[in-house]
PDB file of N, CA and C in Angstrom:
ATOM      1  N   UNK A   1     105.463  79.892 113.626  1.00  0.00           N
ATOM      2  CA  UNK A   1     106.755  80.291 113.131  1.00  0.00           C
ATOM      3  C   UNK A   1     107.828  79.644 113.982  1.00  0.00           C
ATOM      4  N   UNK A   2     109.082  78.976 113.329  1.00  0.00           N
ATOM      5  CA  UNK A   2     109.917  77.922 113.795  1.00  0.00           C
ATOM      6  C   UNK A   2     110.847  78.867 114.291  1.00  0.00           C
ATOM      7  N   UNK A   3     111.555  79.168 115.578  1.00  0.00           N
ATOM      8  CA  UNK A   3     112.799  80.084 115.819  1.00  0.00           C
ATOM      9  C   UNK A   3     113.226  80.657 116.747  1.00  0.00           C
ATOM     10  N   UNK A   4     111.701  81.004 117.116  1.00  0.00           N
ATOM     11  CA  UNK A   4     111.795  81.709 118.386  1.00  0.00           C
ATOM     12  C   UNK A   4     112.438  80.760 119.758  1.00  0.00           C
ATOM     13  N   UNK A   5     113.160  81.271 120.205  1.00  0.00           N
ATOM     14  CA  UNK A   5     113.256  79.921 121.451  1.00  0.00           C
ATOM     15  C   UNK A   5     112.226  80.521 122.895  1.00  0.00           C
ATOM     16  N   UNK A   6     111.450  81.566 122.905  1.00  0.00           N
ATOM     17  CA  UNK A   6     110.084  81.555 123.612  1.00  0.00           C
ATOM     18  C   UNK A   6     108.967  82.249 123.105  1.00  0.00           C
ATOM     19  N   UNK A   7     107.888  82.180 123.725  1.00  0.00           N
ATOM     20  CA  UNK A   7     106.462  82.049 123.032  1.00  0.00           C
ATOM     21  C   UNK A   7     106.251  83.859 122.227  1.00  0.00           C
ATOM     22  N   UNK A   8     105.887  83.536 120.650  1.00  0.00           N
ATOM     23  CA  UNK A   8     105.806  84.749 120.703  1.00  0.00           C
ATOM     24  C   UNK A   8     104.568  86.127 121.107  1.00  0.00           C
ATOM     25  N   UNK A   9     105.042  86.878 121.146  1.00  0.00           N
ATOM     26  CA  UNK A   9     104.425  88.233 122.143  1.00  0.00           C
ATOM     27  C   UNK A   9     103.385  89.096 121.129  1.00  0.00           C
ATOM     28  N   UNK A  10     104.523  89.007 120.157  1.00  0.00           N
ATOM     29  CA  UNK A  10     103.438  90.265 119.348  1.00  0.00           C
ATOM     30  C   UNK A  10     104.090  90.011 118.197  1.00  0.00           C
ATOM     31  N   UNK A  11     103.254  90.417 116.860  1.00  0.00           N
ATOM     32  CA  UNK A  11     103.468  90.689 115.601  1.00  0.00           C
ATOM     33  C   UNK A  11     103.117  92.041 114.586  1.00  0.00           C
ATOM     34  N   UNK A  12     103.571  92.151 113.349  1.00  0.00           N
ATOM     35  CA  UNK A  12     103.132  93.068 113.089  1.00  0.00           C
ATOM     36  C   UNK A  12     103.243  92.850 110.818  1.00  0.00           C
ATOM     37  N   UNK A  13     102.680  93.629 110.261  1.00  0.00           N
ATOM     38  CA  UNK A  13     102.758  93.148 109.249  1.00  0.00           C
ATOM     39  C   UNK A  13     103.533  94.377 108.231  1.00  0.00           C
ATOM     40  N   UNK A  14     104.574  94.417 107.537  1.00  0.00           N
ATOM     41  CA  UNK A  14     105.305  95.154 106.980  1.00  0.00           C
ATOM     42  C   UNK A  14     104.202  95.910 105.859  1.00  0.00           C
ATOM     43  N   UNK A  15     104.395  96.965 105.302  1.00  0.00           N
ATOM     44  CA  UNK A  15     102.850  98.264 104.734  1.00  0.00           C
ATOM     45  C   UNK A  15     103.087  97.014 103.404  1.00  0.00           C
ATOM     46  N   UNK A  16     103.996  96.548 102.491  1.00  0.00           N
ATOM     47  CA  UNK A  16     103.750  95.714 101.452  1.00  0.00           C
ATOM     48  C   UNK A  16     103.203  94.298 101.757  1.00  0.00           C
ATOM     49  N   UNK A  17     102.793  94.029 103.323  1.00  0.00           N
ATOM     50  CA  UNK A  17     102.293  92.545 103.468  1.00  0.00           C
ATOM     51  C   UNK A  17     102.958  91.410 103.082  1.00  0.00           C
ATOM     52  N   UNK A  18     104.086  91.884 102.252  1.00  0.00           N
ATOM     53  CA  UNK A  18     105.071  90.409 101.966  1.00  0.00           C
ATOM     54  C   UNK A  18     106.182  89.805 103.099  1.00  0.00           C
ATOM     55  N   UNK A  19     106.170  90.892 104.438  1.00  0.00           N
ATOM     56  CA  UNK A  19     106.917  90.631 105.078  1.00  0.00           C
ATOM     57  C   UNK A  19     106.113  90.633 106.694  1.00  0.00           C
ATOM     58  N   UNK A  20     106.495  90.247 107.652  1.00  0.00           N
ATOM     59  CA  UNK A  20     106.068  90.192 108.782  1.00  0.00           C
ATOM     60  C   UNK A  20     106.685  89.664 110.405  1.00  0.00           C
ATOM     61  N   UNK A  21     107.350  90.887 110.953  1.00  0.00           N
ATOM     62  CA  UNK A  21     107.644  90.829 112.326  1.00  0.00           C
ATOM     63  C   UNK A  21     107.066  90.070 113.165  1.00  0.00           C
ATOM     64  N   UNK A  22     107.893  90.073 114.164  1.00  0.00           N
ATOM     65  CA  UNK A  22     107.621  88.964 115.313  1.00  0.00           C
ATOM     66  C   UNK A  22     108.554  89.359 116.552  1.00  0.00           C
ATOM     67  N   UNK A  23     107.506  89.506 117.375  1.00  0.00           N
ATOM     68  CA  UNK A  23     108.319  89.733 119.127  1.00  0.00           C
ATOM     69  C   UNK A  23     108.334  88.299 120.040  1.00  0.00           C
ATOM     70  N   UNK A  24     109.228  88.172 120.813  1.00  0.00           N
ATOM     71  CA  UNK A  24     109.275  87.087 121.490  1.00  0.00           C
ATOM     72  C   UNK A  24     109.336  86.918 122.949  1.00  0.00           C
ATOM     73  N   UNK A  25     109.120  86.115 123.901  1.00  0.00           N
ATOM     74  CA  UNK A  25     109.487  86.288 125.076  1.00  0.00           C
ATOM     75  C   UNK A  25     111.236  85.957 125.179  1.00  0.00           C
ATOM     76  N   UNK A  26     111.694  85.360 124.312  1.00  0.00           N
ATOM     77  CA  UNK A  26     113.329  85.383 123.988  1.00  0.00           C
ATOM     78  C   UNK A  26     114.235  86.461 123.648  1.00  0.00           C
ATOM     79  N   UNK A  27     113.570  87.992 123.649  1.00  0.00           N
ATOM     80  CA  UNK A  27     114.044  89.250 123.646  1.00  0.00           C
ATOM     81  C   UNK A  27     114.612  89.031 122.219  1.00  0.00           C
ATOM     82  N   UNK A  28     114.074  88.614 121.573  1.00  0.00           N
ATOM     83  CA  UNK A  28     114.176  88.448 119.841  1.00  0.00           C
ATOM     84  C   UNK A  28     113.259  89.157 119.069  1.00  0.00           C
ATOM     85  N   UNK A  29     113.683  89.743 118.186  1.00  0.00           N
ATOM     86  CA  UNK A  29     113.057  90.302 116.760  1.00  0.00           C
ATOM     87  C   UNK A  29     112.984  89.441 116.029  1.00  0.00           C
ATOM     88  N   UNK A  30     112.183  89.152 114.806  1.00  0.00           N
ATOM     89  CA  UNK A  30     112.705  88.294 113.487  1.00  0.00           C
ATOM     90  C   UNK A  30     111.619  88.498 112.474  1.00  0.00           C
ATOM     91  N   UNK A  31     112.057  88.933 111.368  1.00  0.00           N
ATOM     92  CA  UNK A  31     112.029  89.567 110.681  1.00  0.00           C
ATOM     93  C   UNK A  31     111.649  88.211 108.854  1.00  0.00           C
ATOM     94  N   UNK A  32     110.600  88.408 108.486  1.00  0.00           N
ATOM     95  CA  UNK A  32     110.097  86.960 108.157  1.00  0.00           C
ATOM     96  C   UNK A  32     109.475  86.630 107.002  1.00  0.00           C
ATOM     97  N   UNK A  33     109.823  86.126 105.613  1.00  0.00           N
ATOM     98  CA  UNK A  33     109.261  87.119 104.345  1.00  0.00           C
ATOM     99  C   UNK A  33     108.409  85.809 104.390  1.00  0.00           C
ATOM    100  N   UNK A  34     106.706  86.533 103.998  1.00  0.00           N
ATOM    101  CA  UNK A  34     105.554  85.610 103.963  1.00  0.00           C
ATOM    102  C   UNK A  34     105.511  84.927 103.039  1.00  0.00           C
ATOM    103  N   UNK A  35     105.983  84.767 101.321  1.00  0.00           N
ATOM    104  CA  UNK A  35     105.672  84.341 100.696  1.00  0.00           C
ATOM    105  C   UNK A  35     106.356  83.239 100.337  1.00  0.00           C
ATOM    106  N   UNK A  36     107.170  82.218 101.348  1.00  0.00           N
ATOM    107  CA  UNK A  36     107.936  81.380 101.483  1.00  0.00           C
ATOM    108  C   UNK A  36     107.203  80.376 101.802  1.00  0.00           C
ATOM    109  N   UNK A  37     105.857  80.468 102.521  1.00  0.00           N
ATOM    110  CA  UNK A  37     105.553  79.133 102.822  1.00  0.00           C
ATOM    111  C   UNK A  37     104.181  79.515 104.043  1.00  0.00           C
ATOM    112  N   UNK A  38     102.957  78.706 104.310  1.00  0.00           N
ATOM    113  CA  UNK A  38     102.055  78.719 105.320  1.00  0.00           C
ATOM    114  C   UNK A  38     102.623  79.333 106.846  1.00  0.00           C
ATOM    115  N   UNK A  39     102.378  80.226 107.204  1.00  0.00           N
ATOM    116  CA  UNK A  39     102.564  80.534 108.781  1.00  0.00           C
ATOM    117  C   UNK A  39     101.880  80.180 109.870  1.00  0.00           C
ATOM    118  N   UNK A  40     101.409  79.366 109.645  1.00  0.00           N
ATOM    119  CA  UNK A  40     100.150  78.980 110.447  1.00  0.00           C
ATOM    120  C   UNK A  40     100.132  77.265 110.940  1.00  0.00           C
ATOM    121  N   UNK A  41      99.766  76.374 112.155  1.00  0.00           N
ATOM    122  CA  UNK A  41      99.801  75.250 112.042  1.00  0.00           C
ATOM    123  C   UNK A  41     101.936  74.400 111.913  1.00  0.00           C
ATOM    124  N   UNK A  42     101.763  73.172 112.038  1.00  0.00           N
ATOM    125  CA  UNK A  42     102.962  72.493 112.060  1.00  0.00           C
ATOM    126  C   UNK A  42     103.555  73.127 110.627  1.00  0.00           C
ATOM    127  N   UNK A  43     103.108  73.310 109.682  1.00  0.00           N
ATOM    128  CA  UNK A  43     103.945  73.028 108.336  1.00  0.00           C
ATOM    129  C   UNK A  43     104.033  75.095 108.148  1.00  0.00           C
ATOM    130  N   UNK A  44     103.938  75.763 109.577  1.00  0.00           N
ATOM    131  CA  UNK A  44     104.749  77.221 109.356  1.00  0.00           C
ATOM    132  C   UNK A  44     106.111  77.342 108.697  1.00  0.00           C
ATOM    133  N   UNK A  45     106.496  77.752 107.722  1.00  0.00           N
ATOM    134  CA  UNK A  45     107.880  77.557 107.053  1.00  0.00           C
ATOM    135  C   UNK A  45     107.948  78.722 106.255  1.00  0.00           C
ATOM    136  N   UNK A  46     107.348  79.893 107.074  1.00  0.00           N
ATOM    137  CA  UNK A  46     108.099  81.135 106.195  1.00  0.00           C
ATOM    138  C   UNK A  46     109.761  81.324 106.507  1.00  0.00           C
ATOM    139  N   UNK A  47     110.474  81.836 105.782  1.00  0.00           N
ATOM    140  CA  UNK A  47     111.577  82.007 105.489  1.00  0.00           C
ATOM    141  C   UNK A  47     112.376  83.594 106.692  1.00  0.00           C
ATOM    142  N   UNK A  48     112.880  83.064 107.855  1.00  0.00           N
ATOM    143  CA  UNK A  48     113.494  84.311 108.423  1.00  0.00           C
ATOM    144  C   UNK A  48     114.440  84.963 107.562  1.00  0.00           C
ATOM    145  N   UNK A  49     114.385  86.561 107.612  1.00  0.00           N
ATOM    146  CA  UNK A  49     115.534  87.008 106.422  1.00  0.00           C
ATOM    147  C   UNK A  49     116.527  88.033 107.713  1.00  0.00           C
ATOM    148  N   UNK A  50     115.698  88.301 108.771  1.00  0.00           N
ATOM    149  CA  UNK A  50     116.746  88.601 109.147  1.00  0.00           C
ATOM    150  C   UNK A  50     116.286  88.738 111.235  1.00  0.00           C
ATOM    151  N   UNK A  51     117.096  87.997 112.071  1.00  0.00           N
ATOM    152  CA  UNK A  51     117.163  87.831 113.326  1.00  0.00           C
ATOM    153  C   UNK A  51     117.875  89.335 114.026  1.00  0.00           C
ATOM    154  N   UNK A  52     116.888  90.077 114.770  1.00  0.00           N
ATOM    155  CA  UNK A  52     117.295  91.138 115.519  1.00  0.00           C
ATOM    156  C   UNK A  52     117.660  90.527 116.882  1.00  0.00           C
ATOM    157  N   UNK A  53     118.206  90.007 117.509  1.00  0.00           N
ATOM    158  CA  UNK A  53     118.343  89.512 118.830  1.00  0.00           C
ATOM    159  C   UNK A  53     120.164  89.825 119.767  1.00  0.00           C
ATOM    160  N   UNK A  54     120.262  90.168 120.867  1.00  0.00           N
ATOM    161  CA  UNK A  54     120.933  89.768 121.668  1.00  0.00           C
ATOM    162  C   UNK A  54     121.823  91.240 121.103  1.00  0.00           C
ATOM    163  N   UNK A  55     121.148  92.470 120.512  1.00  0.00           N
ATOM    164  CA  UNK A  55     121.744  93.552 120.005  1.00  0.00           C
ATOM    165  C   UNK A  55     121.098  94.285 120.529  1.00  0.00           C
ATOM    166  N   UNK A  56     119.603  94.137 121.203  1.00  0.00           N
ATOM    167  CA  UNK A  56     119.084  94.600 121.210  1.00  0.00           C
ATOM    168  C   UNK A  56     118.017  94.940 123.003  1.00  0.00           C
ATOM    169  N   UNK A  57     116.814  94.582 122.656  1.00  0.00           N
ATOM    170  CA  UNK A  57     116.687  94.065 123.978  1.00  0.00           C
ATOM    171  C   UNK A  57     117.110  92.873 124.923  1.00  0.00           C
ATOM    172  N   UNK A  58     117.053  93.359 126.303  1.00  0.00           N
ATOM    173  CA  UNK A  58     117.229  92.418 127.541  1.00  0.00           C
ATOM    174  C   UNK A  58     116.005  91.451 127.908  1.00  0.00           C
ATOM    175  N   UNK A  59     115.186  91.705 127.706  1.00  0.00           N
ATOM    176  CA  UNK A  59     113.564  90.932 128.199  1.00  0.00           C
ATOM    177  C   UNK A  59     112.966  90.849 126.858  1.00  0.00           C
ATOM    178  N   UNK A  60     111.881  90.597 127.561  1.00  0.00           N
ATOM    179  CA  UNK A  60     110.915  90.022 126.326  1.00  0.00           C
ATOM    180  C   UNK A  60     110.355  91.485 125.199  1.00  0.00           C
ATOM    181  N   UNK A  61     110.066  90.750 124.336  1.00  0.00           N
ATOM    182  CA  UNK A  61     109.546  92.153 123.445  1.00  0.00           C
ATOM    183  C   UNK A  61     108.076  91.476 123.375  1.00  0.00           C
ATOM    184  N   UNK A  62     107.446  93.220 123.733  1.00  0.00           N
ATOM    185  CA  UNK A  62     105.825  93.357 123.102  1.00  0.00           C
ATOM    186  C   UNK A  62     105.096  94.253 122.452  1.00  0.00           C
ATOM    187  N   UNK A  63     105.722  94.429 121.733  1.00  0.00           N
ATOM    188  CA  UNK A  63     105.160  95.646 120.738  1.00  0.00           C
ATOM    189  C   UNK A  63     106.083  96.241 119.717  1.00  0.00           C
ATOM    190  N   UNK A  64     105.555  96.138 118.022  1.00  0.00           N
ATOM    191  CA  UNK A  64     106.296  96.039 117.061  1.00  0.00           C
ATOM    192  C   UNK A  64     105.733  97.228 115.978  1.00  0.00           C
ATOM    193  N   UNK A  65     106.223  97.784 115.751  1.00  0.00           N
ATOM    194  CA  UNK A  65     105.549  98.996 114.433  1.00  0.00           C
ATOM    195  C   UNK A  65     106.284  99.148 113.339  1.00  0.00           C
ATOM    196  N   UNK A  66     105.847  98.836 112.271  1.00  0.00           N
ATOM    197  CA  UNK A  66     106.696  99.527 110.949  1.00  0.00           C
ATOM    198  C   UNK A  66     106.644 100.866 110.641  1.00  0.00           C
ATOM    199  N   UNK A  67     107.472 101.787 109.919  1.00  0.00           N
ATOM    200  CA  UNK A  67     106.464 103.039 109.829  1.00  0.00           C
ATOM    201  C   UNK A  67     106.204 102.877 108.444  1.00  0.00           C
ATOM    202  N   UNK A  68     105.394 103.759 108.093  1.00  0.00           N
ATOM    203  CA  UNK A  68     104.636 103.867 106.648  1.00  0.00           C
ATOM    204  C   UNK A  68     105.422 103.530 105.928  1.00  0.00           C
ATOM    205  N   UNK A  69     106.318 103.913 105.389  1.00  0.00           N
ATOM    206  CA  UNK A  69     107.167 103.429 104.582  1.00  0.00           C
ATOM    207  C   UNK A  69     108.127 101.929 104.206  1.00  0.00           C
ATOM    208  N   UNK A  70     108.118 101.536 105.649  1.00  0.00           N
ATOM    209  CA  UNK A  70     108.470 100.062 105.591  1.00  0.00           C
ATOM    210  C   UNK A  70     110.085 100.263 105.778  1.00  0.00           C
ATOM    211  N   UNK A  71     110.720 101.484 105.683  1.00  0.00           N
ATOM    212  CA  UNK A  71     112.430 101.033 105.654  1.00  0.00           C
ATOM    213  C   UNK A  71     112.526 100.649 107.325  1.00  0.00           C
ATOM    214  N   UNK A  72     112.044 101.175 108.580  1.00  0.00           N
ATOM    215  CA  UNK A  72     111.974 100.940 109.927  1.00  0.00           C
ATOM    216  C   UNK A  72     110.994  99.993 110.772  1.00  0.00           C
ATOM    217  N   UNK A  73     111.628  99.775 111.801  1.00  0.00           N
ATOM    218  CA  UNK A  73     110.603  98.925 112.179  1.00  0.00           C
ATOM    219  C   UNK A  73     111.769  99.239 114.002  1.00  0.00           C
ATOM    220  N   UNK A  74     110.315  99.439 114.756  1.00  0.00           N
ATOM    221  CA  UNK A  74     110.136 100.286 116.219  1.00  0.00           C
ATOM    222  C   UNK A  74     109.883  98.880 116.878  1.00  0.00           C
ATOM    223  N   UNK A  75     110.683  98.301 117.875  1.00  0.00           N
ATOM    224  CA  UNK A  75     110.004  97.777 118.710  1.00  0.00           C
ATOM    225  C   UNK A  75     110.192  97.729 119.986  1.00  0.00           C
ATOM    226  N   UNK A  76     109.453  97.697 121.384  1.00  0.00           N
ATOM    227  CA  UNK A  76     109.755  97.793 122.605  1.00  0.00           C
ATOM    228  C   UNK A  76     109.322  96.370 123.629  1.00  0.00           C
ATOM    229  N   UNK A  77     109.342  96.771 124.742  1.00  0.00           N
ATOM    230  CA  UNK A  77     109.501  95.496 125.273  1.00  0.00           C
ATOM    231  C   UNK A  77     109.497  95.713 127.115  1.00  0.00           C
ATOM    232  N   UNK A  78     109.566  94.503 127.607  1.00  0.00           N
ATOM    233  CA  UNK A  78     109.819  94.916 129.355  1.00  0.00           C
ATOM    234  C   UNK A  78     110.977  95.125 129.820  1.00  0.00           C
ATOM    235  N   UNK A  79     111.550  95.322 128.934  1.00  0.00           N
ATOM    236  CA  UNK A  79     113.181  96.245 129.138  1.00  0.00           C
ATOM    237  C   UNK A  79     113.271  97.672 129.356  1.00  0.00           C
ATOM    238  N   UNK A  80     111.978  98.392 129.049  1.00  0.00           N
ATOM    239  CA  UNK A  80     111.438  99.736 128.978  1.00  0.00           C
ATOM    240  C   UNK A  80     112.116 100.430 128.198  1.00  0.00           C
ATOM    241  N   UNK A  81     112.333  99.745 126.520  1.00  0.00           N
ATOM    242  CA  UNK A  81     113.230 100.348 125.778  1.00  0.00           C
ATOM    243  C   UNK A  81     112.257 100.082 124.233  1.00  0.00           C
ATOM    244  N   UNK A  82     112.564 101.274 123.796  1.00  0.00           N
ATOM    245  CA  UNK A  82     112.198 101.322 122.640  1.00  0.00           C
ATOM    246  C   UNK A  82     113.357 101.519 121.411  1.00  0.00           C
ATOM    247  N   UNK A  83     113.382 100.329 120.619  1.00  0.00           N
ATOM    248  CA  UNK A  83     114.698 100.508 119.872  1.00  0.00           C
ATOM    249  C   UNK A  83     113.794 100.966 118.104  1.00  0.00           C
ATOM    250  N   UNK A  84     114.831 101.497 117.630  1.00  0.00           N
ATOM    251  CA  UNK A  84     114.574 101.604 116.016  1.00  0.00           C
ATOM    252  C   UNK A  84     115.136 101.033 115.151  1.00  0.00           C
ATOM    253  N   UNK A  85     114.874 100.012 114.524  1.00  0.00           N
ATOM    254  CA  UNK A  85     115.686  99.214 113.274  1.00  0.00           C
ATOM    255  C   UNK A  85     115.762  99.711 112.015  1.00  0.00           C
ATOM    256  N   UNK A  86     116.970 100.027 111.324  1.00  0.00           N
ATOM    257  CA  UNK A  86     116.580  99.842 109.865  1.00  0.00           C
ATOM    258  C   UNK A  86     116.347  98.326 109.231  1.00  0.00           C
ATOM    259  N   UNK A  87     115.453  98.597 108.735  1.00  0.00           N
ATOM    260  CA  UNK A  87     115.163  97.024 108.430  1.00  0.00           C
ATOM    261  C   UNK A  87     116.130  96.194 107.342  1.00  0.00           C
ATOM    262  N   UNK A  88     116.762  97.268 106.340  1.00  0.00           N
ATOM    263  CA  UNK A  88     117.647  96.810 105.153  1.00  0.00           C
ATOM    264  C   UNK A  88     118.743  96.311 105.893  1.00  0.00           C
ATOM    265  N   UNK A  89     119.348  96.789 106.636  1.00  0.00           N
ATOM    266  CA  UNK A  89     120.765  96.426 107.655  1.00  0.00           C
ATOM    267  C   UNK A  89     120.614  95.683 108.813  1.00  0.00           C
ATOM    268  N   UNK A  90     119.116  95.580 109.288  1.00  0.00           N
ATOM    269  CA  UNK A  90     119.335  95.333 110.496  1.00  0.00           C
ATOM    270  C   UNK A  90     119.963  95.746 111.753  1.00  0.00           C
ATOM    271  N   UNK A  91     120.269  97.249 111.179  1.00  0.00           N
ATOM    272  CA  UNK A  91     120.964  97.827 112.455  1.00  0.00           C
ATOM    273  C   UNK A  91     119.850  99.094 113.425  1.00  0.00           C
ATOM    274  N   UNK A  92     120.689  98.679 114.874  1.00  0.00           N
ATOM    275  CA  UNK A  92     119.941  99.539 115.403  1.00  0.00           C
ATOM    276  C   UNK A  92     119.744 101.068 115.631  1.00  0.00           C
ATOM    277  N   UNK A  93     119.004 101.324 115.010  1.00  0.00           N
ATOM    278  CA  UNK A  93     119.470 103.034 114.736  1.00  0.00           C
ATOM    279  C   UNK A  93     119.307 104.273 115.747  1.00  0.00           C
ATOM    280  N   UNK A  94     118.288 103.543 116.870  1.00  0.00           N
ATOM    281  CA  UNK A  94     117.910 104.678 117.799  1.00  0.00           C
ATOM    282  C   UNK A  94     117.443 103.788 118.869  1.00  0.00           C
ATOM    283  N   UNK A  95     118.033 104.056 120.338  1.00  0.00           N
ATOM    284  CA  UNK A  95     117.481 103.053 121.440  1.00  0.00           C
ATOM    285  C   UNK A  95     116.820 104.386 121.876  1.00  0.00           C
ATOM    286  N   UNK A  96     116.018 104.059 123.115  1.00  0.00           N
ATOM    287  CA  UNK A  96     115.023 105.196 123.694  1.00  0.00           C
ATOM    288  C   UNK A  96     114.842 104.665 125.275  1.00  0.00           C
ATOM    289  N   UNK A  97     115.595 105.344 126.045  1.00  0.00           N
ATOM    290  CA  UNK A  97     115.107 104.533 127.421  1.00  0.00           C
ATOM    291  C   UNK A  97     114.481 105.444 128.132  1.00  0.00           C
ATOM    292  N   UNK A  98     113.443 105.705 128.072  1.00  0.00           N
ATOM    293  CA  UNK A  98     112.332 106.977 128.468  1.00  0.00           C
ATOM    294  C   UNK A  98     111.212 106.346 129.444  1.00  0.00           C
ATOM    295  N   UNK A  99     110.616 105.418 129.236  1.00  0.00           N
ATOM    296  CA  UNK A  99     110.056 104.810 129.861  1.00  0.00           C
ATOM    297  C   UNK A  99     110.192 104.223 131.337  1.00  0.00           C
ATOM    298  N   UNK A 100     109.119 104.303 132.551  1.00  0.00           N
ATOM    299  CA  UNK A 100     109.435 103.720 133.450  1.00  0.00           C
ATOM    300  C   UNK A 100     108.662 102.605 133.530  1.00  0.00           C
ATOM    301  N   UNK A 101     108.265 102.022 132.761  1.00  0.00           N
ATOM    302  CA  UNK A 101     107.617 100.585 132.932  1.00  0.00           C
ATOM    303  C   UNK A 101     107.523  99.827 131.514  1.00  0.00           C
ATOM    304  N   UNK A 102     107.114  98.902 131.532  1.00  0.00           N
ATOM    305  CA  UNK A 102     106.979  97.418 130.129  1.00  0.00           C
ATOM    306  C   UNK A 102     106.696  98.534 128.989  1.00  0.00           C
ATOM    307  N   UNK A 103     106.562  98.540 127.285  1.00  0.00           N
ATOM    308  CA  UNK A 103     106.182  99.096 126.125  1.00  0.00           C
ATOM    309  C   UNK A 103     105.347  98.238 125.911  1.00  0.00           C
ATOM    310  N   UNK A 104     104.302  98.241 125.849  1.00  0.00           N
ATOM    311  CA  UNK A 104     102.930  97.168 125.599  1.00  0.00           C
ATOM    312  C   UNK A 104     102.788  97.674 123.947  1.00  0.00           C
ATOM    313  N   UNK A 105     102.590  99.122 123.765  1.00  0.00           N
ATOM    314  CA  UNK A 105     102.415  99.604 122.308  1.00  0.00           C
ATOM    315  C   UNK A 105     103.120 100.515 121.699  1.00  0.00           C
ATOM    316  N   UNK A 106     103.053 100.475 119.760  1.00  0.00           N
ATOM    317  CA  UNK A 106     103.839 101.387 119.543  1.00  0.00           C
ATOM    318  C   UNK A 106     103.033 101.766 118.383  1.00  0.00           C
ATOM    319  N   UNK A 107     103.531 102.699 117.646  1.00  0.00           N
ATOM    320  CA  UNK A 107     102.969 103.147 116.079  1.00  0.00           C
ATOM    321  C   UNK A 107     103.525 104.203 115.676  1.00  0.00           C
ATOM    322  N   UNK A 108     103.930 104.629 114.242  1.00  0.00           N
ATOM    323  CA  UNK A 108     103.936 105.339 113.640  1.00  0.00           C
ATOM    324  C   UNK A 108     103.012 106.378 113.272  1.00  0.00           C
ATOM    325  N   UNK A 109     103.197 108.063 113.245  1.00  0.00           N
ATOM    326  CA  UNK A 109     101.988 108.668 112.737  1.00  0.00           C
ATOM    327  C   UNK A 109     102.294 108.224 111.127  1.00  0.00           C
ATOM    328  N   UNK A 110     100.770 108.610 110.571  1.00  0.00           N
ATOM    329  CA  UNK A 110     100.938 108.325 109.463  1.00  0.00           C
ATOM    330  C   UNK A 110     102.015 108.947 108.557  1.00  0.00           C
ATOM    331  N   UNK A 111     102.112 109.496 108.450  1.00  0.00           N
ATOM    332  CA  UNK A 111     103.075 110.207 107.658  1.00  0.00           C
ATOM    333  C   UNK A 111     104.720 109.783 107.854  1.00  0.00           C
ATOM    334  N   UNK A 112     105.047 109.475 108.867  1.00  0.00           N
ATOM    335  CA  UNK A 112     106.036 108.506 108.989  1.00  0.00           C
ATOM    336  C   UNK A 112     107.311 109.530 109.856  1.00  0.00           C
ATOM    337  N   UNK A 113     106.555 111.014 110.278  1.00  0.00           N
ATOM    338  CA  UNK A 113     107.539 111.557 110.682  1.00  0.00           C
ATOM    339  C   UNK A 113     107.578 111.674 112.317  1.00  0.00           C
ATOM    340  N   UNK A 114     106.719 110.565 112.774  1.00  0.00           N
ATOM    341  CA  UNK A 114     107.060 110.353 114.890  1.00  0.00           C
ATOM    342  C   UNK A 114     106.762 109.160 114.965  1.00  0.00           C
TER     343      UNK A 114
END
């Protein structure tokens, strides 16, 4: 995937599979609809629809969750912050600085209500 300006960290795949996140060591989100083109190899050319960056985290991000439903998307990082996106706006809806060290993982319960 073409964009990132460092290596990416982690991914994750939106519950309809047509879409698919991306963490970076560039403290970037990006947000990436699959059915634009191969992701894989030189000729990666899915289509970014929408860049979470420089709103968000300070360091690198490693760890990305949609919840069941697909309108959010959770991701944290070695900033020791866990932010919440709406994914339609791109805005950040909930930061979380709870943590005293890196967010390696995240997830939704199923049901979509933690």
């Amino acid at each position: 995937m073409l964009g990132h300006a460092g290596d990416v960290t982690c991914t994750a795949f939106h519950p309809s599979a047509a879409i698919i996140a991306s963490g970076s060591d560039d403290a970037a989100v990006r947000v990436w609809e699959v059915a634009s083109g191969p992701l894989r190899g030189e000729e990666a050319k899915g289509r970014c629809l929408r860049l979470l960056a420089k709103r968000g985290h300070s360091a690198a991000v490693r760890a990305l969750a949609f919840s069941p439903g697909g309108d959010l998307l959770a991701s944290g990082g070695e900033d020791r912050a866990v932010l919440l996106w709406r994914l339609a706006s791109g805005a950040a809806v909930r930061r979380l600085l709870l943590h005293t060290k890196s967010v390696w993982a995240l997830s939704f319960s199923a049901e979509g209500a933690q």
